[in-house]
Protein backbone atom coordinates (compact mmCIF):
# COMPACT_ATOMS: atom_id res chain seq x y z
CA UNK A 1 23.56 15.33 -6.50
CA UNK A 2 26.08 12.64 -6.30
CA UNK A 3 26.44 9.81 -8.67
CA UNK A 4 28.36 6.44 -7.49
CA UNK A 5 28.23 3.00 -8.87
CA UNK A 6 26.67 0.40 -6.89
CA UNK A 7 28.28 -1.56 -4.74
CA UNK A 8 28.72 -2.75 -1.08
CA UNK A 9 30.35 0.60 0.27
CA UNK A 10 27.73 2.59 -2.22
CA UNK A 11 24.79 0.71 -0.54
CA UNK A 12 25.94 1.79 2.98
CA UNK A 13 26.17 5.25 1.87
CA UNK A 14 22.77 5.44 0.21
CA UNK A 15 21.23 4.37 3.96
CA UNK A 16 23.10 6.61 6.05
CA UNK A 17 21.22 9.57 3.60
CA UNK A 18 18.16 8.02 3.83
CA UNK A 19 18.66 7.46 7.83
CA UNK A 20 19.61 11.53 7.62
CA UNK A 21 16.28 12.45 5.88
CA UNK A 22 17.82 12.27 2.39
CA UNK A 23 16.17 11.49 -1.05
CA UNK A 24 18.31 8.33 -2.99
CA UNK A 25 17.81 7.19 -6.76
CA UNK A 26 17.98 3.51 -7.19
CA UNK A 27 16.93 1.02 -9.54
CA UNK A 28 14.00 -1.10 -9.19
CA UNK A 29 12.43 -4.23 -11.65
CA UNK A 30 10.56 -1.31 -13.55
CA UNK A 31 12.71 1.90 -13.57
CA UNK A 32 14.79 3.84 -11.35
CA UNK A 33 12.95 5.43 -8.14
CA UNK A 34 12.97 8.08 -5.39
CA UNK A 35 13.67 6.60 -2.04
CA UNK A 36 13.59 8.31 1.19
CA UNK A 37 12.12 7.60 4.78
CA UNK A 38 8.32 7.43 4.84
CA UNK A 39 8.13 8.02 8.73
CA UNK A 40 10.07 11.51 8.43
CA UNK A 41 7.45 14.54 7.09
CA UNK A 42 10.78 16.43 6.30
CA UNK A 43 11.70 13.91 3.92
CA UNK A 44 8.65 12.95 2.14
CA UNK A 45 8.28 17.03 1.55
CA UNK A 46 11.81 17.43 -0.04
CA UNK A 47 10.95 14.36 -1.79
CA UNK A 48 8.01 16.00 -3.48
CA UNK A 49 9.81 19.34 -3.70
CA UNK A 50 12.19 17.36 -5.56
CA UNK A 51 10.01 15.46 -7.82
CA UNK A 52 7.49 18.14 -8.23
CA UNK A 53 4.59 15.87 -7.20
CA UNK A 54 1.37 17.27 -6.43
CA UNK A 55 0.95 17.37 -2.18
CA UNK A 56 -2.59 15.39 -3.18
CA UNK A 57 -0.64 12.12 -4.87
CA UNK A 58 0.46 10.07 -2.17
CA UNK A 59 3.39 7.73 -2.69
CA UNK A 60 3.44 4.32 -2.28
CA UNK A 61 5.30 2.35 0.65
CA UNK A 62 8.35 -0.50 0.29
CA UNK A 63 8.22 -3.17 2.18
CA UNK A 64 11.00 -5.87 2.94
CA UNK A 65 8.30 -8.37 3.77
CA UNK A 66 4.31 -9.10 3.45
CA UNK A 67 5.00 -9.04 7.61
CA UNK A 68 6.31 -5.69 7.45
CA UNK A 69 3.55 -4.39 5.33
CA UNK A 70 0.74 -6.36 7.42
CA UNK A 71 1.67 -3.97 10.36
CA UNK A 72 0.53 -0.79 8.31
CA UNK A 73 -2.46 -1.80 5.95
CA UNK A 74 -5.84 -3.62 6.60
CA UNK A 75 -5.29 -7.40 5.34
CA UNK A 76 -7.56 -9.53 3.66
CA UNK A 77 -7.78 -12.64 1.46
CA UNK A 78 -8.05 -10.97 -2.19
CA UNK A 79 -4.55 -8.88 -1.32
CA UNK A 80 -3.61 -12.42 0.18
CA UNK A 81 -4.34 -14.28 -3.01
CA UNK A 82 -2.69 -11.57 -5.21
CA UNK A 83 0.49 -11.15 -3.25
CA UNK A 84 1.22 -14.86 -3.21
CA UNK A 85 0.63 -15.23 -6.78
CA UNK A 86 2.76 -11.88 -7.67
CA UNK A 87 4.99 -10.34 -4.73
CA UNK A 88 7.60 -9.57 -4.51
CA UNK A 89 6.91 -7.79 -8.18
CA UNK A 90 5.66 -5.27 -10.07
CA UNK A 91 2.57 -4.78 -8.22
CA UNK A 92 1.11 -2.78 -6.00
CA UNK A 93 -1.39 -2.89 -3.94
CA UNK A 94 -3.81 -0.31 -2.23
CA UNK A 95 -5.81 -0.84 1.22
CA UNK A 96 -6.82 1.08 3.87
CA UNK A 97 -4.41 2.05 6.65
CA UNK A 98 -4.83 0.52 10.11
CA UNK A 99 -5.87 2.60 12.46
CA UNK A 100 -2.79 1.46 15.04
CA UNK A 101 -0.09 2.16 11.98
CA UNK A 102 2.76 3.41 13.43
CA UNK A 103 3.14 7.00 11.41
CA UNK A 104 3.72 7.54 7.85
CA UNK A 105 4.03 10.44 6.01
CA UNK A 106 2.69 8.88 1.65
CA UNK A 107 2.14 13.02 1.43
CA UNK A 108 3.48 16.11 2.86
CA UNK A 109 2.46 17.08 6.12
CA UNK A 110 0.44 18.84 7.22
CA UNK A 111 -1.97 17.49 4.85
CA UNK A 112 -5.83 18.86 5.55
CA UNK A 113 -7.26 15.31 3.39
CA UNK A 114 -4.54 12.75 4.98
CA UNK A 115 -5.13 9.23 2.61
CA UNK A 116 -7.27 6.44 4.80
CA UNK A 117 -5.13 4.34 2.41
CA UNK A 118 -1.68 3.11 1.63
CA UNK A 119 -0.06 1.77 -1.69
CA UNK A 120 2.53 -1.14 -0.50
CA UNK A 121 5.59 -2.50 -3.10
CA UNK A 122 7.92 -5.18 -2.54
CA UNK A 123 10.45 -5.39 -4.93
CA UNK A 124 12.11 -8.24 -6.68
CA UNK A 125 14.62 -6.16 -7.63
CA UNK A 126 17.68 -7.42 -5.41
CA UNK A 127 19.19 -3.22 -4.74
CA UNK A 128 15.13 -2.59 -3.93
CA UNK A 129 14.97 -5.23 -2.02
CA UNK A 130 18.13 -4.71 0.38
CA UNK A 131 17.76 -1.48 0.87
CA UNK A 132 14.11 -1.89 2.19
CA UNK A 133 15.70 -5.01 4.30
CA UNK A 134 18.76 -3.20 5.85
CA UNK A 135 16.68 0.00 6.44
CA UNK A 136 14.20 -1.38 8.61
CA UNK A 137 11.54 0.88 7.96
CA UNK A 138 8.91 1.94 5.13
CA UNK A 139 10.05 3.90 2.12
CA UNK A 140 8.91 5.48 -0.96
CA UNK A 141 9.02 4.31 -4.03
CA UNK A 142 8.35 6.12 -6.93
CA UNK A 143 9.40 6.75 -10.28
CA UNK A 144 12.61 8.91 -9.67
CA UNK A 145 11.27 11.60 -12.64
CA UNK A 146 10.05 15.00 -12.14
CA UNK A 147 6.21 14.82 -12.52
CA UNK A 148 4.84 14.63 -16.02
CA UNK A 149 8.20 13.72 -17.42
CA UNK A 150 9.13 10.19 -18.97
CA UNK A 151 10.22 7.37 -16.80
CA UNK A 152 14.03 7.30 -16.14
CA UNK A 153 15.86 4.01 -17.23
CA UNK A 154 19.20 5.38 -16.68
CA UNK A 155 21.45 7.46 -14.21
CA UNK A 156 22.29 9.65 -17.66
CA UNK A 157 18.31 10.51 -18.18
CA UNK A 158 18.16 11.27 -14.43
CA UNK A 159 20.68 13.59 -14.17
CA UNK A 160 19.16 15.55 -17.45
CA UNK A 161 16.08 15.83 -15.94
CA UNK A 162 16.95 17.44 -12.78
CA UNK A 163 19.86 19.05 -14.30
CA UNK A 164 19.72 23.15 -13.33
CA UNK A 165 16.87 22.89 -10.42
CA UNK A 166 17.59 23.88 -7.32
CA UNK A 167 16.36 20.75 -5.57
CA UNK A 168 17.84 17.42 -6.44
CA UNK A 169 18.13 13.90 -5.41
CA UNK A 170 20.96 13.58 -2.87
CA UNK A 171 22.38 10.21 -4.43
CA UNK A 172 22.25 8.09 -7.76
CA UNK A 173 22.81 4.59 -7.05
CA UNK A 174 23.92 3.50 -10.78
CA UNK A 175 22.83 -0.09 -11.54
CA UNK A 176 23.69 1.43 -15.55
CA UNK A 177 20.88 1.09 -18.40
CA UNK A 178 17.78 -0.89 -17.38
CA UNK A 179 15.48 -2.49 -19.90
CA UNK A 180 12.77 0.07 -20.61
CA UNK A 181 9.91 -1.54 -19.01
CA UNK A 182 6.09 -0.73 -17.46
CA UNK A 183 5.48 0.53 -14.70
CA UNK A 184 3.70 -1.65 -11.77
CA UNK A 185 -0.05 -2.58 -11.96
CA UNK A 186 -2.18 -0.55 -9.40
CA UNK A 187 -4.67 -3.00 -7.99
CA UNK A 188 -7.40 -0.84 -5.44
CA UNK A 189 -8.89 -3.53 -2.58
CA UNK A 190 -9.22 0.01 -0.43
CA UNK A 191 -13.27 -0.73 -0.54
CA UNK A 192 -14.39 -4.43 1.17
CA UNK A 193 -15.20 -6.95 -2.12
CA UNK A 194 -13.70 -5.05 -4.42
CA UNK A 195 -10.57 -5.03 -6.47
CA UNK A 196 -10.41 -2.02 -8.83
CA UNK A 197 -7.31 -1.60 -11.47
CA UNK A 198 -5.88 1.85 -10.78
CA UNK A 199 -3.09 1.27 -13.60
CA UNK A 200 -2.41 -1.88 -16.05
CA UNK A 201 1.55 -2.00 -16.07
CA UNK A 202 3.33 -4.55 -17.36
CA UNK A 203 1.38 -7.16 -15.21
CA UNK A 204 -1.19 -8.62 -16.29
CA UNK A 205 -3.84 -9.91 -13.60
């Protein structure tokens, strides 16, 4: 696991792993994440590996755009209505996958119960955001802890956590010490006329 501060050079780096089926820490508006390429089933298992995520919880997608994101989920006007109001931010929404997606990999594959859904993000955080851009394609994003620990705001609390395991993040970004802060707000429009709260972060709808 390598460590580097960000910057221009670091940034490069961080997609040529990711490009390379590599798992990258970077910093988001709510904590640091896990990042790597949601089209590549090699990835998305290390990633879980990694993490120790249950196969069952799938991940949610980052988008550079509502356009990019419109290509992979089932539109309508209440996700229209929210996004406006909210995105890019700490929100994320879940509807049901097109059936002409191009492929994505939210879980390990094989996977016997594959998701009919898909959780999209689009970040206001500006490293978030321009690694999504410059990358060109979905990736995950997700809290960049190992399951059922605490939420890392630092490169320091990352490195403790996965210090001694035998599967690690390949890169830290370091943006140094974010503001401890909630997690996104899970909004469900998976089912047609309804909008179900999955998890109230620090958004309130």
């Amino acid at each position: 696991m390598r460590l580097i501060a960000v910057s221009p050079e670091a940034v490069d780096e961080a997609l040529r792993v990711l490009a390379t089926g590599g798992v990258v820490v970077h910093a988001t508006e709510t904590c640091y994440g896990l990042a790597c390429d949601l089209r590549n089933p090699a990835a998305v298992a290390r990633l879980f590996a990694i993490k120790r995520r249950p196969a069952g919880q799938p991940v949610s997608a980052l988008f550079a755009s509502l356009e990019n994101a419109k290509r992979y989920v089932e539109w309508n006007d209440r996700a229209q209505g929210l996004a406006s109001d909210n995105l890019p931010g700490p929100l994320t929404l879940i509807l049901p996958l097109r059936k002409d997606a191009p492929p994505l990999f939210p879980t390990p594959s094989p996977n016997p119960n594959p998701s009919p859904n898909l959780g999209i993000r689009i970040s206001s955080h500006p490293l978030a955001a321009e690694l999504a851009a410059r990358f060109g394609h979905p990736l995950s994003t997700t809290s960049a802890n190992l399951h059922g620990e605490p939420s890392p705001y630092s490169a320091t609390e990352i490195v403790r956590q996965f210090q001694g395991n035998d599967l690690q993040p390949d890169l830290i970004l370091d943006s140094g010490e974010l503001p401890p802060t909630p997690p996104s707000t899970i909004i469900d429009l998976s089912r047609t006329g309804s909008a179900q709260t999955r998890r109230q972060g620090g958004l309130s709808l």
